[in-house]
PDB file of N, CA and C in Angstrom:
ATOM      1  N   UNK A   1     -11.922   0.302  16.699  1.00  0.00           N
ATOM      2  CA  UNK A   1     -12.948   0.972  17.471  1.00  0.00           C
ATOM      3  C   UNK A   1     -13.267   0.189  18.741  1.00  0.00           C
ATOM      4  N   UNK A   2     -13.008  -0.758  18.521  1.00  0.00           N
ATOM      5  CA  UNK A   2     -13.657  -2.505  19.834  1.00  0.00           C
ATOM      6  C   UNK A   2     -12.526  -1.874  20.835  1.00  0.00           C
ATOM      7  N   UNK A   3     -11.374  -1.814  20.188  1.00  0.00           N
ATOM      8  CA  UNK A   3     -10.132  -2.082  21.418  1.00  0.00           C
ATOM      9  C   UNK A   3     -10.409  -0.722  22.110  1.00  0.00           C
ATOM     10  N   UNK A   4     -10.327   0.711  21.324  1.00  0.00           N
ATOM     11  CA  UNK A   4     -10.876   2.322  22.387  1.00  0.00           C
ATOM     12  C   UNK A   4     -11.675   1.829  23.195  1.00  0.00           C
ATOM     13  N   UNK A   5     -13.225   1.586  22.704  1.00  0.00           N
ATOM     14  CA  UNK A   5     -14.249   1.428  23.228  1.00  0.00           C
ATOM     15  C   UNK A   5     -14.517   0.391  24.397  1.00  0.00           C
ATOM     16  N   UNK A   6     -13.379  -0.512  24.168  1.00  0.00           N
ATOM     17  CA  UNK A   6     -13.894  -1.526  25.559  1.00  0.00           C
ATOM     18  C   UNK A   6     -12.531  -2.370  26.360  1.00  0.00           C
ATOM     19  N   UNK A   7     -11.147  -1.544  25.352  1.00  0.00           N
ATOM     20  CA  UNK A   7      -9.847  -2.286  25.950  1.00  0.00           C
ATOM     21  C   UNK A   7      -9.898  -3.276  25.406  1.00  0.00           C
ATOM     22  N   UNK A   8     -10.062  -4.473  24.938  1.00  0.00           N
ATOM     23  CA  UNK A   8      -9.937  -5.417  24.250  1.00  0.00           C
ATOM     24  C   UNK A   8     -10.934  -5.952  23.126  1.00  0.00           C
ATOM     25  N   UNK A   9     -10.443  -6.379  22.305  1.00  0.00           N
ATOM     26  CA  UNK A   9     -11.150  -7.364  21.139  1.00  0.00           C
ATOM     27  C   UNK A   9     -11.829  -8.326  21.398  1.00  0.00           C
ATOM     28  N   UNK A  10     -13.203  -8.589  21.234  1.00  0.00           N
ATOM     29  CA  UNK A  10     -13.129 -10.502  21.353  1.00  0.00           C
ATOM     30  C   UNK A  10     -13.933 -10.653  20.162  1.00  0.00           C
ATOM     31  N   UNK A  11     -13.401 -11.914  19.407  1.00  0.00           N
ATOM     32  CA  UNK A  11     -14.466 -11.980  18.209  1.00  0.00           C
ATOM     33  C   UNK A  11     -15.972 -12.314  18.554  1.00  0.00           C
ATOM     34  N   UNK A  12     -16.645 -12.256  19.342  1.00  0.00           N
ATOM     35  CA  UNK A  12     -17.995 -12.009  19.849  1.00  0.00           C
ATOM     36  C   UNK A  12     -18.368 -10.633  19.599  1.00  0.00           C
ATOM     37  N   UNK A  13     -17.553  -9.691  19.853  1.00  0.00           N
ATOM     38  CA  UNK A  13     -18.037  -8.180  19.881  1.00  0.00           C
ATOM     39  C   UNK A  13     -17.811  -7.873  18.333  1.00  0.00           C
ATOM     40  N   UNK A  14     -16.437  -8.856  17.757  1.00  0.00           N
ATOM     41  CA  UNK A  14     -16.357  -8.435  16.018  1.00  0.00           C
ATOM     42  C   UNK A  14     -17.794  -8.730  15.312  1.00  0.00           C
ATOM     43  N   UNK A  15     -18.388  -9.773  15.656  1.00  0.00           N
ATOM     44  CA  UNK A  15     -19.820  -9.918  15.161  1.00  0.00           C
ATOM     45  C   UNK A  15     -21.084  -9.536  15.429  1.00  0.00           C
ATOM     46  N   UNK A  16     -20.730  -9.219  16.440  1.00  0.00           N
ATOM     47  CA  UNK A  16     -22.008  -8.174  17.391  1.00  0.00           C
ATOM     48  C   UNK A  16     -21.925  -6.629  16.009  1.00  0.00           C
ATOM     49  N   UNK A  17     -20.674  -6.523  16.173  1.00  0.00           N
ATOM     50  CA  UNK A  17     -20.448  -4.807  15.439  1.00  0.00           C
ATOM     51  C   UNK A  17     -20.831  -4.986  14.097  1.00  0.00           C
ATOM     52  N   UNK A  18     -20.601  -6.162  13.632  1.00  0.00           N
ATOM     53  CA  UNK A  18     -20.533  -5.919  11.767  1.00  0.00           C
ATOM     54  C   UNK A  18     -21.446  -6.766  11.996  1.00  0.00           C
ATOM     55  N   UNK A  19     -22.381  -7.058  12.298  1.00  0.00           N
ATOM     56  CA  UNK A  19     -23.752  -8.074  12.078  1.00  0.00           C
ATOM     57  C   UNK A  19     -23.807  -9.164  11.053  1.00  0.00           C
ATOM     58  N   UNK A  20     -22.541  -9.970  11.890  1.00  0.00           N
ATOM     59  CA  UNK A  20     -22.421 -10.976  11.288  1.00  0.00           C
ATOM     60  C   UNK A  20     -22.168 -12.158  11.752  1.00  0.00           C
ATOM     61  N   UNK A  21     -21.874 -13.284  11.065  1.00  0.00           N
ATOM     62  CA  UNK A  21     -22.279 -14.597  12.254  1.00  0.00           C
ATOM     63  C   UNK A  21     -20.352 -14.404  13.192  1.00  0.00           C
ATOM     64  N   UNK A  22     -20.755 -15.465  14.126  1.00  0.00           N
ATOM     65  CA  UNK A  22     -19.510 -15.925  14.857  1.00  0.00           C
ATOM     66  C   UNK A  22     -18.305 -16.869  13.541  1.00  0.00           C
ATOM     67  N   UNK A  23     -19.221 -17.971  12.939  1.00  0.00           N
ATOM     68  CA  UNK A  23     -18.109 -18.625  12.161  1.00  0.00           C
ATOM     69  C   UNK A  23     -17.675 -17.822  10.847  1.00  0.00           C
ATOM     70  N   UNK A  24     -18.521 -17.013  10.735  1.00  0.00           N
ATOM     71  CA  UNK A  24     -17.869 -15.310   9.654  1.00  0.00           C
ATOM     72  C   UNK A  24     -16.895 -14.634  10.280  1.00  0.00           C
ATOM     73  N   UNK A  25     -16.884 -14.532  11.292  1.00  0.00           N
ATOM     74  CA  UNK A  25     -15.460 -14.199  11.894  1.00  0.00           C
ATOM     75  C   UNK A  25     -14.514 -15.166  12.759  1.00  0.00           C
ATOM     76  N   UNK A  26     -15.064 -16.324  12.552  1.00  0.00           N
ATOM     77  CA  UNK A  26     -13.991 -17.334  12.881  1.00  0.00           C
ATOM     78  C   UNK A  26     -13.209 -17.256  11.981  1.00  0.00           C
ATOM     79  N   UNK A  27     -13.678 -17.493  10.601  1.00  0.00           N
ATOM     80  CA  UNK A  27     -12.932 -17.429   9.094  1.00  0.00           C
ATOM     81  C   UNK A  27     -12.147 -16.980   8.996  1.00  0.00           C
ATOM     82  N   UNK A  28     -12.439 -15.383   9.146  1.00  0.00           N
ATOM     83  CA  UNK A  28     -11.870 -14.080   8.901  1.00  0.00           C
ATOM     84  C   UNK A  28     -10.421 -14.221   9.395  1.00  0.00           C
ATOM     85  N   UNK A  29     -11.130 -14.110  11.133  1.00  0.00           N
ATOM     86  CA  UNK A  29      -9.958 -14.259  11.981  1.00  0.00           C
ATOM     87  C   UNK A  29      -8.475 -15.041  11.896  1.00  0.00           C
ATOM     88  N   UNK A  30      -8.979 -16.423  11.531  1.00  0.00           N
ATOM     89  CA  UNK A  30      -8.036 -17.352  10.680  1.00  0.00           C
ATOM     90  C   UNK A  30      -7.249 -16.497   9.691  1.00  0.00           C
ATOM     91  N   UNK A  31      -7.727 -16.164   8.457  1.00  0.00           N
ATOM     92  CA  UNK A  31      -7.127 -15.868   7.971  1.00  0.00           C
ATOM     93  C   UNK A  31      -6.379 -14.334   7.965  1.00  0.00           C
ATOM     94  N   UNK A  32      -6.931 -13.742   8.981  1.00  0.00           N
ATOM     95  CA  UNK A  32      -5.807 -12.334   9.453  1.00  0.00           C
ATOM     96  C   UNK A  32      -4.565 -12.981  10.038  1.00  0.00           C
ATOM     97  N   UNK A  33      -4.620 -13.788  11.043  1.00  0.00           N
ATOM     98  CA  UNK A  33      -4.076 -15.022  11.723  1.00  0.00           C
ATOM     99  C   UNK A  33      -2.493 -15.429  11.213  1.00  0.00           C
ATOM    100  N   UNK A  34      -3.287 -15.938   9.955  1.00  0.00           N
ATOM    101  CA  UNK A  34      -1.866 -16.825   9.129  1.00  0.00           C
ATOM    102  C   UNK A  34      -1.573 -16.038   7.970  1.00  0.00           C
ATOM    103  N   UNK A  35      -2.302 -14.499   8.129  1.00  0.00           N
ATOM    104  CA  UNK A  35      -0.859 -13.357   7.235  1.00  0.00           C
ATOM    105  C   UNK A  35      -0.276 -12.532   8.680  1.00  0.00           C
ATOM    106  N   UNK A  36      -0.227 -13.161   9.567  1.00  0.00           N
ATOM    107  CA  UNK A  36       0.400 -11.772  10.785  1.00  0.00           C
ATOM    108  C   UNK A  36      -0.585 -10.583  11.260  1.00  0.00           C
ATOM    109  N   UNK A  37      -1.461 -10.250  10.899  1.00  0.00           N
ATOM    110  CA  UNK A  37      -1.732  -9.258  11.306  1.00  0.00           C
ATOM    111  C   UNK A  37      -2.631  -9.125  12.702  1.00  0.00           C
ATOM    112  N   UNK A  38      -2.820 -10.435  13.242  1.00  0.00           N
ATOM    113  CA  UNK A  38      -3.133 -10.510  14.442  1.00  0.00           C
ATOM    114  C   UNK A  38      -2.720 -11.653  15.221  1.00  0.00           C
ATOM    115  N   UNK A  39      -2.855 -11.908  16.495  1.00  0.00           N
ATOM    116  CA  UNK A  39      -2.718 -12.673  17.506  1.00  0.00           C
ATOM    117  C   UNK A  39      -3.850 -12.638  18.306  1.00  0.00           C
ATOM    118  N   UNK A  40      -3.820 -13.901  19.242  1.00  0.00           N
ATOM    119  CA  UNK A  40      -4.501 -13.996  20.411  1.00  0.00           C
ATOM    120  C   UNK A  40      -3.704 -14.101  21.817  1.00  0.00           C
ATOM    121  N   UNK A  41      -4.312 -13.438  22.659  1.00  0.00           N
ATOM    122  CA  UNK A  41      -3.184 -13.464  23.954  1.00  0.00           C
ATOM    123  C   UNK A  41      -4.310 -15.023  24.681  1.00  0.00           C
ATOM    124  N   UNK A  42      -3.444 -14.776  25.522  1.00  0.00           N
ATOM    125  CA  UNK A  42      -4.158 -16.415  26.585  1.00  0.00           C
ATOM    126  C   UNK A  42      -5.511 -16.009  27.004  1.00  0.00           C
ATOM    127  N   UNK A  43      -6.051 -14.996  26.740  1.00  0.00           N
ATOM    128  CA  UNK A  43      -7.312 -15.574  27.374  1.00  0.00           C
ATOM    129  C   UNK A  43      -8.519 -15.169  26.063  1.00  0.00           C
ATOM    130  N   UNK A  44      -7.789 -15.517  24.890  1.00  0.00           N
ATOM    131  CA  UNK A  44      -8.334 -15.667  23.518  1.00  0.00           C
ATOM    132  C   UNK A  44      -8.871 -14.408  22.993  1.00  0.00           C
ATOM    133  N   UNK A  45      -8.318 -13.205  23.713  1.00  0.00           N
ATOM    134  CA  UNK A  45      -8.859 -11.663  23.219  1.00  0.00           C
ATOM    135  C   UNK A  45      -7.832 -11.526  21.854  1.00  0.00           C
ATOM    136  N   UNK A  46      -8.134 -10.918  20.545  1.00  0.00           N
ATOM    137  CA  UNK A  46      -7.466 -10.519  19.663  1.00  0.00           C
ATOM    138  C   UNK A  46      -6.472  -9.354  19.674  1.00  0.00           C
ATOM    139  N   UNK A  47      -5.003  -9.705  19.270  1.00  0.00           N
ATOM    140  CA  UNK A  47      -4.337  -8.414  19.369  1.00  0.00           C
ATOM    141  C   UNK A  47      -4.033  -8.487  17.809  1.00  0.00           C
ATOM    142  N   UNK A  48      -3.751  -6.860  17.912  1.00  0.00           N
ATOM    143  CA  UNK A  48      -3.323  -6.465  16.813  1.00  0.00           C
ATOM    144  C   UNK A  48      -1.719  -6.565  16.537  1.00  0.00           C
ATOM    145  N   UNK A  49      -1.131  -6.965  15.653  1.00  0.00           N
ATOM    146  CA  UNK A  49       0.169  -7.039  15.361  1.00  0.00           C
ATOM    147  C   UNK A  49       0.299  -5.923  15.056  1.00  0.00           C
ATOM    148  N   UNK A  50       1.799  -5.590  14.737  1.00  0.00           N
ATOM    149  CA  UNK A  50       1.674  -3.977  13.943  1.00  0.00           C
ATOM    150  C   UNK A  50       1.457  -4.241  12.821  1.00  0.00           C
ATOM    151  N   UNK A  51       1.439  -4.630  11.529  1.00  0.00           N
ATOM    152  CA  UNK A  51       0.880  -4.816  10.840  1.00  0.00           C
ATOM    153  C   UNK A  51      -0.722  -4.200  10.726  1.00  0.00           C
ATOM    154  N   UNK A  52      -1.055  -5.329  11.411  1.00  0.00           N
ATOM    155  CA  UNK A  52      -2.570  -5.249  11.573  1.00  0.00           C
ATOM    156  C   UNK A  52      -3.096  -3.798  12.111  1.00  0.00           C
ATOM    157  N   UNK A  53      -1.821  -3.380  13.213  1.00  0.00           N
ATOM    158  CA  UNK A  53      -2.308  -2.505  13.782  1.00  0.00           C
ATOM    159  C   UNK A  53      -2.163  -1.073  12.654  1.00  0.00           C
ATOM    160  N   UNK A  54      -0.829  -0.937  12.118  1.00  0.00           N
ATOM    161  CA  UNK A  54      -0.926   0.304  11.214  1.00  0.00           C
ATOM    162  C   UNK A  54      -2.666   0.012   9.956  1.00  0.00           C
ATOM    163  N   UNK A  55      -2.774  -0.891   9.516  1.00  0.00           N
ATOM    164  CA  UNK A  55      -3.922  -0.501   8.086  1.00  0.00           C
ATOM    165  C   UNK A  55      -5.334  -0.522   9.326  1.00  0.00           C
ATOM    166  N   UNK A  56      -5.276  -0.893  10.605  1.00  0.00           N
ATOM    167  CA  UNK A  56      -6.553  -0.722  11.553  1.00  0.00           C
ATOM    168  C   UNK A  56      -6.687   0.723  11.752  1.00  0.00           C
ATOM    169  N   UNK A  57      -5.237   1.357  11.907  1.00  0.00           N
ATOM    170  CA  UNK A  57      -5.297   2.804  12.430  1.00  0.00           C
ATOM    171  C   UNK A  57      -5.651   3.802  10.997  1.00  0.00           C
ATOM    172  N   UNK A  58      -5.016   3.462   9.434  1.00  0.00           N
ATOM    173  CA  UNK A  58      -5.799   3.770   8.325  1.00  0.00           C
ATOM    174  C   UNK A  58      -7.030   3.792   8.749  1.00  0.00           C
ATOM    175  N   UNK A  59      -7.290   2.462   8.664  1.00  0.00           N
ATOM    176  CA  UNK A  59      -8.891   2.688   8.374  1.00  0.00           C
ATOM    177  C   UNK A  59      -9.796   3.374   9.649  1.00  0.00           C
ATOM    178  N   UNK A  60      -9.166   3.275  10.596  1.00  0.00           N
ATOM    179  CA  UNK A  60     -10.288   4.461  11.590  1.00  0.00           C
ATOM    180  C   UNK A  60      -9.420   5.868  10.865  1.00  0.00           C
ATOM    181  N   UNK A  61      -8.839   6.196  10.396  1.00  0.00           N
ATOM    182  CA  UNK A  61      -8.755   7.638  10.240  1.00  0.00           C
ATOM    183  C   UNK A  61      -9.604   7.637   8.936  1.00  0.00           C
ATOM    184  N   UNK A  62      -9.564   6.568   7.989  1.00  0.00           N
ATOM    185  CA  UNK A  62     -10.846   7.203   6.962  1.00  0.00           C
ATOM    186  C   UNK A  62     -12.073   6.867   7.451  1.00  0.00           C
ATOM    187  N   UNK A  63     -12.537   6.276   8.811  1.00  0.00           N
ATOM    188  CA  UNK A  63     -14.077   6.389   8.920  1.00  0.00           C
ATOM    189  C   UNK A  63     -14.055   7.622   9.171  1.00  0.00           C
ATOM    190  N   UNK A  64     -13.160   8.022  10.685  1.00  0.00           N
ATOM    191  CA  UNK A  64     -13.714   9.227  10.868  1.00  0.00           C
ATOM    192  C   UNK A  64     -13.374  10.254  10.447  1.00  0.00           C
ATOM    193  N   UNK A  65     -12.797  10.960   9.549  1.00  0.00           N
ATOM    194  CA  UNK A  65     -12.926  11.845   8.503  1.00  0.00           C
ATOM    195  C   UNK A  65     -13.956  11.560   7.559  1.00  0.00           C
ATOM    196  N   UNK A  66     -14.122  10.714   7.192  1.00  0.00           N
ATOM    197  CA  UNK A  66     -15.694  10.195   6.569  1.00  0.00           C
ATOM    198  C   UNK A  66     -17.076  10.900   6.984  1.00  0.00           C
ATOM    199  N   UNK A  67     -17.109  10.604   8.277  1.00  0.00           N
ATOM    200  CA  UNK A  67     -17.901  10.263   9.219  1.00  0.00           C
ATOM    201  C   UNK A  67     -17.946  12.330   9.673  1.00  0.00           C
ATOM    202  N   UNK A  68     -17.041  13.070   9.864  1.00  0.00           N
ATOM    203  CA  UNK A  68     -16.724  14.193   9.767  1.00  0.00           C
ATOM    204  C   UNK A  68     -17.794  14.910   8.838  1.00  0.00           C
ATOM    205  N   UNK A  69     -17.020  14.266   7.560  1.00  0.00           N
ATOM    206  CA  UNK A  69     -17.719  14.793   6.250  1.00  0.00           C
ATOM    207  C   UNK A  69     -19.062  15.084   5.834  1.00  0.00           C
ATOM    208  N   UNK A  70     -19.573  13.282   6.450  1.00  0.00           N
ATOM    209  CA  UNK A  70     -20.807  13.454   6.024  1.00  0.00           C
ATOM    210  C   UNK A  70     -21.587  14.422   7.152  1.00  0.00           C
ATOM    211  N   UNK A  71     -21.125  14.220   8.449  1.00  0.00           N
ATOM    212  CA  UNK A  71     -22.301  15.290   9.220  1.00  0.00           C
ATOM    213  C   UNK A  71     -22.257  16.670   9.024  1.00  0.00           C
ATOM    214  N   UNK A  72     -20.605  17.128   8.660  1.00  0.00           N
ATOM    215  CA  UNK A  72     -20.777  18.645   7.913  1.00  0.00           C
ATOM    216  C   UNK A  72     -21.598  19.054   6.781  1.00  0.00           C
ATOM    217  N   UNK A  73     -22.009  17.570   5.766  1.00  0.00           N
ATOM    218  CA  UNK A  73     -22.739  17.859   4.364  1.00  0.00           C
ATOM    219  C   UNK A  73     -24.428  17.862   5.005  1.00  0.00           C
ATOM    220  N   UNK A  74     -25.096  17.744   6.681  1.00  0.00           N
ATOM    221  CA  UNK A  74     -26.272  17.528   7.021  1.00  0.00           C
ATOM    222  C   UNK A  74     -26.496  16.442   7.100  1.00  0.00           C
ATOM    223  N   UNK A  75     -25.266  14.728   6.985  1.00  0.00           N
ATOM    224  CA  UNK A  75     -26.089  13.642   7.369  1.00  0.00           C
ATOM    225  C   UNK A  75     -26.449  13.718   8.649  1.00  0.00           C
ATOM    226  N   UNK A  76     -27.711  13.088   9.103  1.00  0.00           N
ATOM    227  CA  UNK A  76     -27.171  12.357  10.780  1.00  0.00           C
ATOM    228  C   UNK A  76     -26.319  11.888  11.338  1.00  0.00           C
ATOM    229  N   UNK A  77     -25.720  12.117  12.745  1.00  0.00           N
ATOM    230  CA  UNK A  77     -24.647  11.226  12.570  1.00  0.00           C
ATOM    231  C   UNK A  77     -24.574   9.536  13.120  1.00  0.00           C
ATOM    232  N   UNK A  78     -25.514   9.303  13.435  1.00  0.00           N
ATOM    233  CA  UNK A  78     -26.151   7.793  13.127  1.00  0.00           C
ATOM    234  C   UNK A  78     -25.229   7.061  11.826  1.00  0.00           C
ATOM    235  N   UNK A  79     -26.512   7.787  10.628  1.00  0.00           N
ATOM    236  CA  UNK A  79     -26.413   7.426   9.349  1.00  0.00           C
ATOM    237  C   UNK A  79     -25.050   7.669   8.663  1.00  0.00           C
ATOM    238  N   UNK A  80     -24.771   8.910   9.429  1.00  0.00           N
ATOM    239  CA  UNK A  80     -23.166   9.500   8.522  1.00  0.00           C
ATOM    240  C   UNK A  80     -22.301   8.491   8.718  1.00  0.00           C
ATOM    241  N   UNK A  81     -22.305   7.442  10.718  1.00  0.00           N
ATOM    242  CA  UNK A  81     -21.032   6.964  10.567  1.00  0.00           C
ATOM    243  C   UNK A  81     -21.600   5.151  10.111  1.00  0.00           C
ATOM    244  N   UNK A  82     -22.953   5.306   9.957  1.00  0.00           N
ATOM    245  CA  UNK A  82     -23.247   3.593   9.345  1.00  0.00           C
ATOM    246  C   UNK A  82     -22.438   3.857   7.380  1.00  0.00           C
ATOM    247  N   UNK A  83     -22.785   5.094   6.951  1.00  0.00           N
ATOM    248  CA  UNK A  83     -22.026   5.403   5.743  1.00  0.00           C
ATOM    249  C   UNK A  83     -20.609   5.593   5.690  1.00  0.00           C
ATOM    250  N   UNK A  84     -20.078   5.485   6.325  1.00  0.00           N
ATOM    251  CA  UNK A  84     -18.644   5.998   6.619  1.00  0.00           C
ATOM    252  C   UNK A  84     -18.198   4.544   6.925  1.00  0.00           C
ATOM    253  N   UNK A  85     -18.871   3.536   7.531  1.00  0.00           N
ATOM    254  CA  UNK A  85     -18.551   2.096   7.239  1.00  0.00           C
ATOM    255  C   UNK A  85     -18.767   1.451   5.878  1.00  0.00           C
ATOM    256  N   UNK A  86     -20.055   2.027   4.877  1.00  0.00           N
ATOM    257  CA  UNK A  86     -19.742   1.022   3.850  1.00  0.00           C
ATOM    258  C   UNK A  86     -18.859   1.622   2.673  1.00  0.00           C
ATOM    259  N   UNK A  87     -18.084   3.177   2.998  1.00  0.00           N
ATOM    260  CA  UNK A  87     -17.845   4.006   2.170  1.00  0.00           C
ATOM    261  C   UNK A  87     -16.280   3.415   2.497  1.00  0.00           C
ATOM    262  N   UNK A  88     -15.400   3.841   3.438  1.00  0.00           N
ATOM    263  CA  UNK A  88     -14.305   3.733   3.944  1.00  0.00           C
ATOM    264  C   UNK A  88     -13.388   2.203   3.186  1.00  0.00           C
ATOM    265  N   UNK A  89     -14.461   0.923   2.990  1.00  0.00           N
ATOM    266  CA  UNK A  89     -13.442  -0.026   2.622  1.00  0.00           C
ATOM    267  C   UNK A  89     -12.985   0.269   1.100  1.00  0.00           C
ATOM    268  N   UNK A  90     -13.972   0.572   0.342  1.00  0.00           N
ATOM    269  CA  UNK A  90     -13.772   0.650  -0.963  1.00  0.00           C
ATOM    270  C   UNK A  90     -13.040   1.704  -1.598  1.00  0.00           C
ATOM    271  N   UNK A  91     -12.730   2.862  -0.974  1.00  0.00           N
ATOM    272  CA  UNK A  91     -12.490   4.002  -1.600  1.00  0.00           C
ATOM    273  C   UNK A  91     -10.628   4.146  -1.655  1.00  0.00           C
ATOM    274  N   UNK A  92     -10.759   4.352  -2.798  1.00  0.00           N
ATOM    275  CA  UNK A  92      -9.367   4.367  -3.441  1.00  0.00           C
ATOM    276  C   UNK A  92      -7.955   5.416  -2.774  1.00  0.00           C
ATOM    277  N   UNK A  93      -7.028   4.813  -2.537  1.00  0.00           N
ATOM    278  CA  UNK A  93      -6.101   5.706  -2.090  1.00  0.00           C
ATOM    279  C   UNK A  93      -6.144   7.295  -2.262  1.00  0.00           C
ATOM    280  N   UNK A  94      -5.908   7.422  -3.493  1.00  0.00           N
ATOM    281  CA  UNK A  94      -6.253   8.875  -4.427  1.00  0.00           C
ATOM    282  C   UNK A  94      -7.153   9.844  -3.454  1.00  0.00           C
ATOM    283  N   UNK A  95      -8.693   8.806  -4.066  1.00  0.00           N
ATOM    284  CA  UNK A  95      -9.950   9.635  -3.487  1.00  0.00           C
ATOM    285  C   UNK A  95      -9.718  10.336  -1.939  1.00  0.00           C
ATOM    286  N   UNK A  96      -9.513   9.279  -1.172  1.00  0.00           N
ATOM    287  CA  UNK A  96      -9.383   9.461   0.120  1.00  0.00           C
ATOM    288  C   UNK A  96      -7.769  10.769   0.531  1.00  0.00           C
ATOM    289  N   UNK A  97      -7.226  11.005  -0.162  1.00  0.00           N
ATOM    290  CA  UNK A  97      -5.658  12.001   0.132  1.00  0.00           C
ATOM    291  C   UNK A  97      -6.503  12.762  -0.423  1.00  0.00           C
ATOM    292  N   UNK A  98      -7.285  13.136  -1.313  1.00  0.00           N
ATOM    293  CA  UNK A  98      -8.152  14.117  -2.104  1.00  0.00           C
ATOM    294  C   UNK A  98      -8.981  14.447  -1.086  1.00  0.00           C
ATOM    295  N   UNK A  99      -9.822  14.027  -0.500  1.00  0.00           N
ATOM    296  CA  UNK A  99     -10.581  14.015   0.595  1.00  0.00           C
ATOM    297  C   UNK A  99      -9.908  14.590   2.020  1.00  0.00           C
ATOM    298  N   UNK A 100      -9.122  13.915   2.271  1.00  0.00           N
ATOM    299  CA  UNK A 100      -8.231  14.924   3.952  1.00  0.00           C
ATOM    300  C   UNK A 100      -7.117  16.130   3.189  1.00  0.00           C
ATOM    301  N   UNK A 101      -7.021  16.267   2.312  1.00  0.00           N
ATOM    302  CA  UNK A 101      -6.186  17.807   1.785  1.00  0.00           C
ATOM    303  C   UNK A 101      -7.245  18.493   1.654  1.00  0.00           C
ATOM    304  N   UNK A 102      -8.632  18.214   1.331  1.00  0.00           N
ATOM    305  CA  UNK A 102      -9.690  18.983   1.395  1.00  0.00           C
ATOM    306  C   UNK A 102      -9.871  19.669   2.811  1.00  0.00           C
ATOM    307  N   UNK A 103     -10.612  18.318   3.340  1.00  0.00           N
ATOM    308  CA  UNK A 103     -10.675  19.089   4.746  1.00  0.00           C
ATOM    309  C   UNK A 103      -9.675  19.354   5.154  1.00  0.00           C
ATOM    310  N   UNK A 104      -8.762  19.466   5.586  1.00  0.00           N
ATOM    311  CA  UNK A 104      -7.592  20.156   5.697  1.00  0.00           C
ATOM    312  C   UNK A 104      -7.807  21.439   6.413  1.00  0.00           C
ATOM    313  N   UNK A 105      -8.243  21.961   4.799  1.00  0.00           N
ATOM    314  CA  UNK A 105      -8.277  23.418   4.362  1.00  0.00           C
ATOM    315  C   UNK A 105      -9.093  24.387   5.230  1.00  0.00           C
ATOM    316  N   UNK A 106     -10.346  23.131   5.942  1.00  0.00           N
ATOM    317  CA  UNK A 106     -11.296  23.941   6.779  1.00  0.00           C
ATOM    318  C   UNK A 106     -11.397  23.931   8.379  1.00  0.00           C
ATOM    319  N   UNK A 107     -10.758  22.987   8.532  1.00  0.00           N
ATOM    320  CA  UNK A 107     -10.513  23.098   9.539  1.00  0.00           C
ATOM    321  C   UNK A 107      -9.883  24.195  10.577  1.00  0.00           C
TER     322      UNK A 107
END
């Protein structure tokens, strides 16, 4: 969402977004780091490897089908897409293919 929204990553904005400290995503970062799924270019902005980049592009397609969902069921969409963040990490392969063959249908 960082990279659409502003062209690049910086882990300042990763903690700004998920309200969390800087050395919580120093951590993190590290360890995306030393499995591949990201890099830093020279002027220390985060890139996505492909790796990183295919399960990044997953997971924005289950926020926003999420995020879809809930404002069609009457959430706000404030609230729909703060739910669509704590809903999206946990939810099981299954659920989620169950979920876009649904909507699918209505679209």
């Amino acid at each position: 969402m960082l990279k659409e929204e502003r062209g690049y990553i910086r882990s300042i904005d990763v903690a700004d977004k998920l309200s969390v400290t800087k050395p919580s995503v120093s951590y993190a970062t590290k360890r995306l780091r030393e499995n591949g799924y990201i890099s830093f270019d020279p002027a220390g902005m985060i890139v996505l490897e492909p790796t990183g980049l295919e399960i990044a592009q997953r997971m924005l397609e289950r926020h926003r089908l999420l995020t879809e969902l809930l404002i069609n069921l009457g959430v706000s969409p404030e609230t729909a897409r703060d739910d669509a963040c704590k809903i999206e990490h946990d939810l099981s392969v299954e659920t989620f293919d169950a979920i876009r063959a649904h909507a699918q249908q209505y679209r």
